[in-house]
N, C-alpha and C. Protein backbone atom coordinates (compact mmCIF):
# COMPACT_ATOMS: atom_id res chain seq x y z
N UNK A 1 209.37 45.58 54.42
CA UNK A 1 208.51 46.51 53.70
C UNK A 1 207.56 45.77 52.77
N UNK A 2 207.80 45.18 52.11
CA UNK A 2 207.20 43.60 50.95
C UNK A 2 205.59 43.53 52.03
N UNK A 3 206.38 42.97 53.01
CA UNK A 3 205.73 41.77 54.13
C UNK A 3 204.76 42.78 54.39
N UNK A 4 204.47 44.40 54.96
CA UNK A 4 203.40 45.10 54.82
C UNK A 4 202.64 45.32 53.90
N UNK A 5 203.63 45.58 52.82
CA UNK A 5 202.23 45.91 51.31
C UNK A 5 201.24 44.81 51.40
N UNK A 6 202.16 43.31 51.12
CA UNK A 6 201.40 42.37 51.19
C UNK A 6 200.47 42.61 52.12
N UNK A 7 200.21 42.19 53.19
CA UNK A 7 199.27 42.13 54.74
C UNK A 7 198.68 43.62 54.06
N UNK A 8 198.63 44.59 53.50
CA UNK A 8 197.85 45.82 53.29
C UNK A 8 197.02 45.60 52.32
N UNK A 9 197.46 44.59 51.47
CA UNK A 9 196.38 44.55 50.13
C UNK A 9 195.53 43.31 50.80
N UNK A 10 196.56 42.09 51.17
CA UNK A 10 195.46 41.47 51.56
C UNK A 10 194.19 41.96 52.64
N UNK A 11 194.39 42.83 53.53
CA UNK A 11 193.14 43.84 54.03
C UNK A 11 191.96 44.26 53.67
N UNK A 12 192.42 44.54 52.20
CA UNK A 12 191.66 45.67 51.79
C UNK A 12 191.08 44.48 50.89
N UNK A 13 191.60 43.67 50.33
CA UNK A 13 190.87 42.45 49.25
C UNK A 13 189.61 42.16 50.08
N UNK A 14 189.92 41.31 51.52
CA UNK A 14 189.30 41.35 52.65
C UNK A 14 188.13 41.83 52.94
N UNK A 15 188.43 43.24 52.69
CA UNK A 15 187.46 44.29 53.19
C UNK A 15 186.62 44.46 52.08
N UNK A 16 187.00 44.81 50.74
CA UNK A 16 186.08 44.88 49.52
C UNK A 16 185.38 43.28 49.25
N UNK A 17 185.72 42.16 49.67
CA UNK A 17 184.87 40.93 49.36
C UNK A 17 184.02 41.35 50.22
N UNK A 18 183.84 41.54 51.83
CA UNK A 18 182.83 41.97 52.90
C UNK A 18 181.73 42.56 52.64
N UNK A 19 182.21 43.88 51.64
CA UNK A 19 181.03 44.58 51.20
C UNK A 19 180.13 44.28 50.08
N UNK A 20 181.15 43.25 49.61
CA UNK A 20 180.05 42.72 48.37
C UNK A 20 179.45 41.56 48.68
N UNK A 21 179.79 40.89 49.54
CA UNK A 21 179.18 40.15 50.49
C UNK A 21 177.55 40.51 51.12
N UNK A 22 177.71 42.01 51.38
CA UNK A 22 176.75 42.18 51.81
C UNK A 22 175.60 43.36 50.70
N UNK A 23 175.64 42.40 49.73
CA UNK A 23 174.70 42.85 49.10
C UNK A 23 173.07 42.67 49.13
N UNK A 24 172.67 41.99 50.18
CA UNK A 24 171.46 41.99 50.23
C UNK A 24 170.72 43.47 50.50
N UNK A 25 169.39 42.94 50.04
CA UNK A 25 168.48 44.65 50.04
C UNK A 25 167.49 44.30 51.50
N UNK A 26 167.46 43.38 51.93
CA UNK A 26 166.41 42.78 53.01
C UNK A 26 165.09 42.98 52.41
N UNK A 27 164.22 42.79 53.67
CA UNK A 27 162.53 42.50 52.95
C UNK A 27 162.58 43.99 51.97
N UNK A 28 161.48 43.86 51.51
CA UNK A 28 161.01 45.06 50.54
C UNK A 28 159.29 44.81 50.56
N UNK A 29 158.45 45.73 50.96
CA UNK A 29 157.10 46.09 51.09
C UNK A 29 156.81 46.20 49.42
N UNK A 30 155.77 45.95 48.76
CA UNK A 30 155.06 46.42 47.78
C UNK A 30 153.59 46.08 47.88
N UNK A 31 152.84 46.88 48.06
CA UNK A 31 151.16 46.65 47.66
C UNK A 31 151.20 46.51 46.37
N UNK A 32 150.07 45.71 45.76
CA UNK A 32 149.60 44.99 44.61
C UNK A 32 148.89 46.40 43.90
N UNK A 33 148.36 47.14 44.33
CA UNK A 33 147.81 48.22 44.04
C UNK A 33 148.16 49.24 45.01
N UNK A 34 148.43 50.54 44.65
CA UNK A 34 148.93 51.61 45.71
C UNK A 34 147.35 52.50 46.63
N UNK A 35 145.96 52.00 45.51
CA UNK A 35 145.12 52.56 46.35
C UNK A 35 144.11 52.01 45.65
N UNK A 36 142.79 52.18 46.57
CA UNK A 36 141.35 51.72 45.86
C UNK A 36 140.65 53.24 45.64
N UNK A 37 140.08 52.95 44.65
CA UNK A 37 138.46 53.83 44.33
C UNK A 37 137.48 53.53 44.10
N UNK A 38 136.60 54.21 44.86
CA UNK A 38 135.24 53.45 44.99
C UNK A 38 134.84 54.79 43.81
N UNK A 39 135.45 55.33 43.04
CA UNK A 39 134.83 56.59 42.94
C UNK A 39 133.43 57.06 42.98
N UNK A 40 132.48 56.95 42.23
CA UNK A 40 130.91 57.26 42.97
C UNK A 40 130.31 56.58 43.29
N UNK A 41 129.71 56.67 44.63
CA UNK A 41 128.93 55.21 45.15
C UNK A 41 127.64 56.15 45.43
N UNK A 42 126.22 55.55 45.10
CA UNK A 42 125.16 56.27 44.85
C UNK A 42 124.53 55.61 46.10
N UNK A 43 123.75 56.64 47.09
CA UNK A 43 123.22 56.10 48.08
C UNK A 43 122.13 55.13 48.13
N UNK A 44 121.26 54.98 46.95
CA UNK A 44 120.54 53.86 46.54
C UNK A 44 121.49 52.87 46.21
N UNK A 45 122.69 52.94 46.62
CA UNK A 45 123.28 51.60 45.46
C UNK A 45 124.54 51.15 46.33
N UNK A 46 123.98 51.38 47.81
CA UNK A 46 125.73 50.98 48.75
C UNK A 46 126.26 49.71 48.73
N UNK A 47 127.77 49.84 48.66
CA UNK A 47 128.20 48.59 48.60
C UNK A 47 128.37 48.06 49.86
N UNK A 48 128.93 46.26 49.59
CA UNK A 48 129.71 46.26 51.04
C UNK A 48 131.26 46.98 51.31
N UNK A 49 131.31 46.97 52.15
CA UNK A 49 132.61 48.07 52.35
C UNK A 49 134.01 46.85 53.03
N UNK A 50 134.16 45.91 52.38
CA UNK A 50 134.99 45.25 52.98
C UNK A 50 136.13 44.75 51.40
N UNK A 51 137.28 45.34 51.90
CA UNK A 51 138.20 44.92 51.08
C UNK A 51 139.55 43.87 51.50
N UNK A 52 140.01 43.42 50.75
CA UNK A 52 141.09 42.53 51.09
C UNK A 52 142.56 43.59 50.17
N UNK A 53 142.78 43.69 50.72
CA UNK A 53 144.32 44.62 50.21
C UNK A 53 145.36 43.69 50.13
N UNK A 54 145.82 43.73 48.81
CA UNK A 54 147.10 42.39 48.96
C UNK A 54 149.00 42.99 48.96
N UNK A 55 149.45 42.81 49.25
CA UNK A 55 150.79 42.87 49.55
C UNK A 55 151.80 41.68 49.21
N UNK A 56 153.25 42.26 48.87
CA UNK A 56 153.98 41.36 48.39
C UNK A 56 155.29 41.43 49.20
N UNK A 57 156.35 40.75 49.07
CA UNK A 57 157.56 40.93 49.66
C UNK A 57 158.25 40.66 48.56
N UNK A 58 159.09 41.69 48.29
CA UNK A 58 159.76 41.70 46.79
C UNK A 58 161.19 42.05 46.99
N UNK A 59 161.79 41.76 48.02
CA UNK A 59 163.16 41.55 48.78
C UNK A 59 163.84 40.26 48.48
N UNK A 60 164.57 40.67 49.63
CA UNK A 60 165.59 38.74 49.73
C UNK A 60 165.56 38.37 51.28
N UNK A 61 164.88 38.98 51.55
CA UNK A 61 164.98 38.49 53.43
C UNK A 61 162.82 38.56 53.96
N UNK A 62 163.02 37.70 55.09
CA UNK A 62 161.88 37.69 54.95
C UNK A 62 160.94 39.06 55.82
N UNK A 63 159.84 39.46 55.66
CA UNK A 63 159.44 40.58 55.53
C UNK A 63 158.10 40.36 57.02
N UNK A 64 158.25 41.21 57.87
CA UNK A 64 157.25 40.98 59.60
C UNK A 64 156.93 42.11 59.10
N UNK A 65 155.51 42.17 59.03
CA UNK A 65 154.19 42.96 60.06
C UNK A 65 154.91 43.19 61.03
N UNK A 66 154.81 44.34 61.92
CA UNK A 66 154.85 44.58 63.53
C UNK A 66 153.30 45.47 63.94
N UNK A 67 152.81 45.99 62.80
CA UNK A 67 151.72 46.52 63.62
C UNK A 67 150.71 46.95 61.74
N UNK A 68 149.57 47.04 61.96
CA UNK A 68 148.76 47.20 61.21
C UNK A 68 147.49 48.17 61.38
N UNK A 69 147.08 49.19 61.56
CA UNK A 69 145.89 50.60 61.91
C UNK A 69 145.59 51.10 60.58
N UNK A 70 144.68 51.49 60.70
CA UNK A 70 143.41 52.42 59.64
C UNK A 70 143.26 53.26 60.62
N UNK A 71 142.30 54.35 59.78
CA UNK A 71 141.74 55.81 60.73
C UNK A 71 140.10 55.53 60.51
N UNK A 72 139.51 56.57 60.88
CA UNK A 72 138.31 56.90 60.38
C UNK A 72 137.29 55.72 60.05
N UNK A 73 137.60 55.10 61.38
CA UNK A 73 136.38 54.68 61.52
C UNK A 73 136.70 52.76 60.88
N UNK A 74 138.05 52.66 60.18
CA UNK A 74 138.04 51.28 59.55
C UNK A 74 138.49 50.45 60.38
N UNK A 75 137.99 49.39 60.04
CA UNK A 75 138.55 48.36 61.04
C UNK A 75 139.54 47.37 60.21
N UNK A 76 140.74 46.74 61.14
CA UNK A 76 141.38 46.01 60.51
C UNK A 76 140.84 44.62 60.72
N UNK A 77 140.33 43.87 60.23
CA UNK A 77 139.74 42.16 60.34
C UNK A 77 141.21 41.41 60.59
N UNK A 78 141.96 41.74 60.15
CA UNK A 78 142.95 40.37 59.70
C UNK A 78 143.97 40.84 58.95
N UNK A 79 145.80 40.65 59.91
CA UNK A 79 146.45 40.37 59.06
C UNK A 79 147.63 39.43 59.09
N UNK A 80 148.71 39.10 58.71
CA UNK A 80 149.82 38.20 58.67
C UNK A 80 150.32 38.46 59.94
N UNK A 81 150.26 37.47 60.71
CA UNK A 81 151.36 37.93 61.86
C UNK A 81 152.73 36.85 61.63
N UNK A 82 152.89 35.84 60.92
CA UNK A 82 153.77 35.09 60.38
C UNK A 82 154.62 35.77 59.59
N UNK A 83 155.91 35.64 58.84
CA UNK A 83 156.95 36.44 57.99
C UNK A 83 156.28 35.93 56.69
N UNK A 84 156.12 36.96 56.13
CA UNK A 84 156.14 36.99 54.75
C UNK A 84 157.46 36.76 53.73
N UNK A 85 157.73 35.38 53.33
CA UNK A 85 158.75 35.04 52.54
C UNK A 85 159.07 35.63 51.41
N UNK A 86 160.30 36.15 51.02
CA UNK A 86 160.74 36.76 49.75
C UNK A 86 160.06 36.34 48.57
N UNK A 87 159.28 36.83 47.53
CA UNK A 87 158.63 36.15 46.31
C UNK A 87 157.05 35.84 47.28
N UNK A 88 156.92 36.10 48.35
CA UNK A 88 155.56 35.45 48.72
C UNK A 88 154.22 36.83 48.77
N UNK A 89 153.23 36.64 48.85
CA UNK A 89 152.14 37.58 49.08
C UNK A 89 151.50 37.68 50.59
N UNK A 90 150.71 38.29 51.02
CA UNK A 90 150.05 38.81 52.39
C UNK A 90 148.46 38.94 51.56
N UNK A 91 148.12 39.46 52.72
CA UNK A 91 146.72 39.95 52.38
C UNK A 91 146.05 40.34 53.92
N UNK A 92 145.92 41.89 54.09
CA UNK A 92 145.26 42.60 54.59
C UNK A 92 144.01 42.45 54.71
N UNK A 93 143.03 41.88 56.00
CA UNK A 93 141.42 42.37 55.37
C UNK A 93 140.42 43.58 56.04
N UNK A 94 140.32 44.13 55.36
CA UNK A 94 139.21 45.61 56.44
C UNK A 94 138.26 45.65 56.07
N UNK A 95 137.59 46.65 56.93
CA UNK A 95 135.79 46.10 56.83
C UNK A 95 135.71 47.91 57.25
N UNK A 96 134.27 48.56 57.01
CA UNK A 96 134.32 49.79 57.50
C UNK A 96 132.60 50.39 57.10
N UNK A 97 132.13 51.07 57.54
CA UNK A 97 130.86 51.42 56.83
C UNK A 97 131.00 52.81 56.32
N UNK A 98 130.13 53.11 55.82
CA UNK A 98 130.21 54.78 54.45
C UNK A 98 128.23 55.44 55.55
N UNK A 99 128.63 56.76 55.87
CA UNK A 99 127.35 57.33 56.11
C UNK A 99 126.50 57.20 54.91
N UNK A 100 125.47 56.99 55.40
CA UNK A 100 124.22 57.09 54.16
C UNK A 100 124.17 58.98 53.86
N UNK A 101 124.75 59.60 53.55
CA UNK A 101 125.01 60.68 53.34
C UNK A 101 126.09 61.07 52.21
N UNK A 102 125.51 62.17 51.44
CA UNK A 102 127.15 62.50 50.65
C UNK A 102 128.24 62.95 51.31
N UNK A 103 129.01 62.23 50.86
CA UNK A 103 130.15 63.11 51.32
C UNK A 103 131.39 62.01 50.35
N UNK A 104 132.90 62.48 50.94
CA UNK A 104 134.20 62.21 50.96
C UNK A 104 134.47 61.17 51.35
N UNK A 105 135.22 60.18 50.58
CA UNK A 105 135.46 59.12 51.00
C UNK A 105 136.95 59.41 51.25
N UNK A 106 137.81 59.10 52.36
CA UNK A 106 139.22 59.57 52.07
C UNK A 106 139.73 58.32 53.41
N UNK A 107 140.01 57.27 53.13
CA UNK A 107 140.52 55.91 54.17
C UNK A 107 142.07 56.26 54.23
N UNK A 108 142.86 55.49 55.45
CA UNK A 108 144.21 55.21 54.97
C UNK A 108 144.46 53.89 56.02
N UNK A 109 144.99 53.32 55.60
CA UNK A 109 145.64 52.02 55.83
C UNK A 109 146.63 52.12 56.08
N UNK A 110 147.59 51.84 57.44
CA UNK A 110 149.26 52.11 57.16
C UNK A 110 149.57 50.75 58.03
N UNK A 111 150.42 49.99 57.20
CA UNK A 111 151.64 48.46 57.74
C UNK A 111 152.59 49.41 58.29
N UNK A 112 152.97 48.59 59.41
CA UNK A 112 154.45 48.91 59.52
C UNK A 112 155.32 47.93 59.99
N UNK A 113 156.53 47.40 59.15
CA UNK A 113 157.10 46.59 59.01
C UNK A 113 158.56 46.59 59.32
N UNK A 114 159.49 45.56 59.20
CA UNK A 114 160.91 45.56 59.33
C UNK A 114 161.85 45.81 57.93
N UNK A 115 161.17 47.02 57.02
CA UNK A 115 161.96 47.21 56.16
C UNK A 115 162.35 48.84 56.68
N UNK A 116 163.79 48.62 56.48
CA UNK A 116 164.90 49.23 56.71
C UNK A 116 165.10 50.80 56.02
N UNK A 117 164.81 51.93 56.54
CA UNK A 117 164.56 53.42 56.13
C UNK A 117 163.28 53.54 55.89
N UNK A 118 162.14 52.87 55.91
CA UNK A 118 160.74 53.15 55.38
C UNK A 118 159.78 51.61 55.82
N UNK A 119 159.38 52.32 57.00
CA UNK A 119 158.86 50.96 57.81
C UNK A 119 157.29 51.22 57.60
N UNK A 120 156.77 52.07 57.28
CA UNK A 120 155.28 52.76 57.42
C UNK A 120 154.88 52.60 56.09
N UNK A 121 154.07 51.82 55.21
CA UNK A 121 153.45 51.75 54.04
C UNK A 121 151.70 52.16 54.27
N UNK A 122 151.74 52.90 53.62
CA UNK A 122 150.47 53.85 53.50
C UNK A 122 149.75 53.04 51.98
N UNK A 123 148.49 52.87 52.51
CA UNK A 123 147.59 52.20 50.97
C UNK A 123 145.87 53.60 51.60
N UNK A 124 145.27 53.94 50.49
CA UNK A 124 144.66 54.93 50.33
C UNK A 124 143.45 54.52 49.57
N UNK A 125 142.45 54.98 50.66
CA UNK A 125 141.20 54.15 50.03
C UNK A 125 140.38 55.65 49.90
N UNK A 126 139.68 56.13 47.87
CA UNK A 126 138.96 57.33 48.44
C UNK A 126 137.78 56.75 47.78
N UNK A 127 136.91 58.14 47.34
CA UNK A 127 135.62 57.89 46.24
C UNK A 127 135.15 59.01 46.85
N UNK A 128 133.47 58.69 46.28
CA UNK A 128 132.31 60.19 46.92
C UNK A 128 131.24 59.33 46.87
N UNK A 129 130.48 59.70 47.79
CA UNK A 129 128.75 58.83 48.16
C UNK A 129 127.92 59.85 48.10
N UNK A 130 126.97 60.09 46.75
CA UNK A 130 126.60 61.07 46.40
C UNK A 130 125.18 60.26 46.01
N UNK A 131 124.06 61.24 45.69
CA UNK A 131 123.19 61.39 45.50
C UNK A 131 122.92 60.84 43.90
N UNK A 132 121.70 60.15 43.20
CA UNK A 132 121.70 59.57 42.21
C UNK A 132 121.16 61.21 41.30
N UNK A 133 121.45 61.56 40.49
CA UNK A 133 120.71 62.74 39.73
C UNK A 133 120.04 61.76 38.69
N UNK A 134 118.65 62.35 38.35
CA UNK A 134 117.33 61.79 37.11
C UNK A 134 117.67 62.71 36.40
């Protein structure tokens, strides 16, 4: 009877070192900023429309790109296809043009990566391209 308790605790000692063992969080996504604003861009006064979006890996494991898309019209230039090391940065680059017209600026950017319950990081580009008033 001894000889089981024993072999039962040692199990469970076993089993609770395992789980604390596995305390890692793996990669972790963070953008440097969660979105840009151009807020008024005056049609006499267009900018260039090319941003570099930066990203971090703020985990303990290292952090893959698997795929990178914009909508509406943006283009993606460039991004990490190498692992982004724990403590290290990325950098996204897009390029896109604005109608010479007013309107809505409303972009989205989405990574999607090998972090674990939430692989899709959304970054949000808005403003308005409006008319100069005298």
């Amino acid at each position: 009877m001894l000889h089981k308790k024993i072999s039962l605790i040692g199990l469970m000692l076993i089993f609770g070192m395992s789980l604390f063992a596995q305390d890692s969080k793996g990669p972790e996504f963070k953008w440097e900023e969660d979105f840009y604003d151009y807020e008024t861009i005056y049609l006499d006064d267009m900018p260039e429309t090319k941003l570099d979006i930066k990203f971090s890996n703020t985990g303990d494991e290292p952090l893959v790109l698997t795929n990178v898309r914009a909508c509406c019209g943006t283009r993606v230039r460039e991004w990490p296809r190498e692992p982004i090391m724990p403590g290290e940065e990325g950098t996204i680059k897009i390029e896109f043009r604005l109608a010479p017209r007013p309107h809505r600026i409303s972009r989205t950017v989405i990574a999607t990566s090998n972090v674990d319950g939430n692989s899709s990081h959304i970054f949000r580009i808005r403003g308005e391209v409006a008319h100069r008033e005298e």
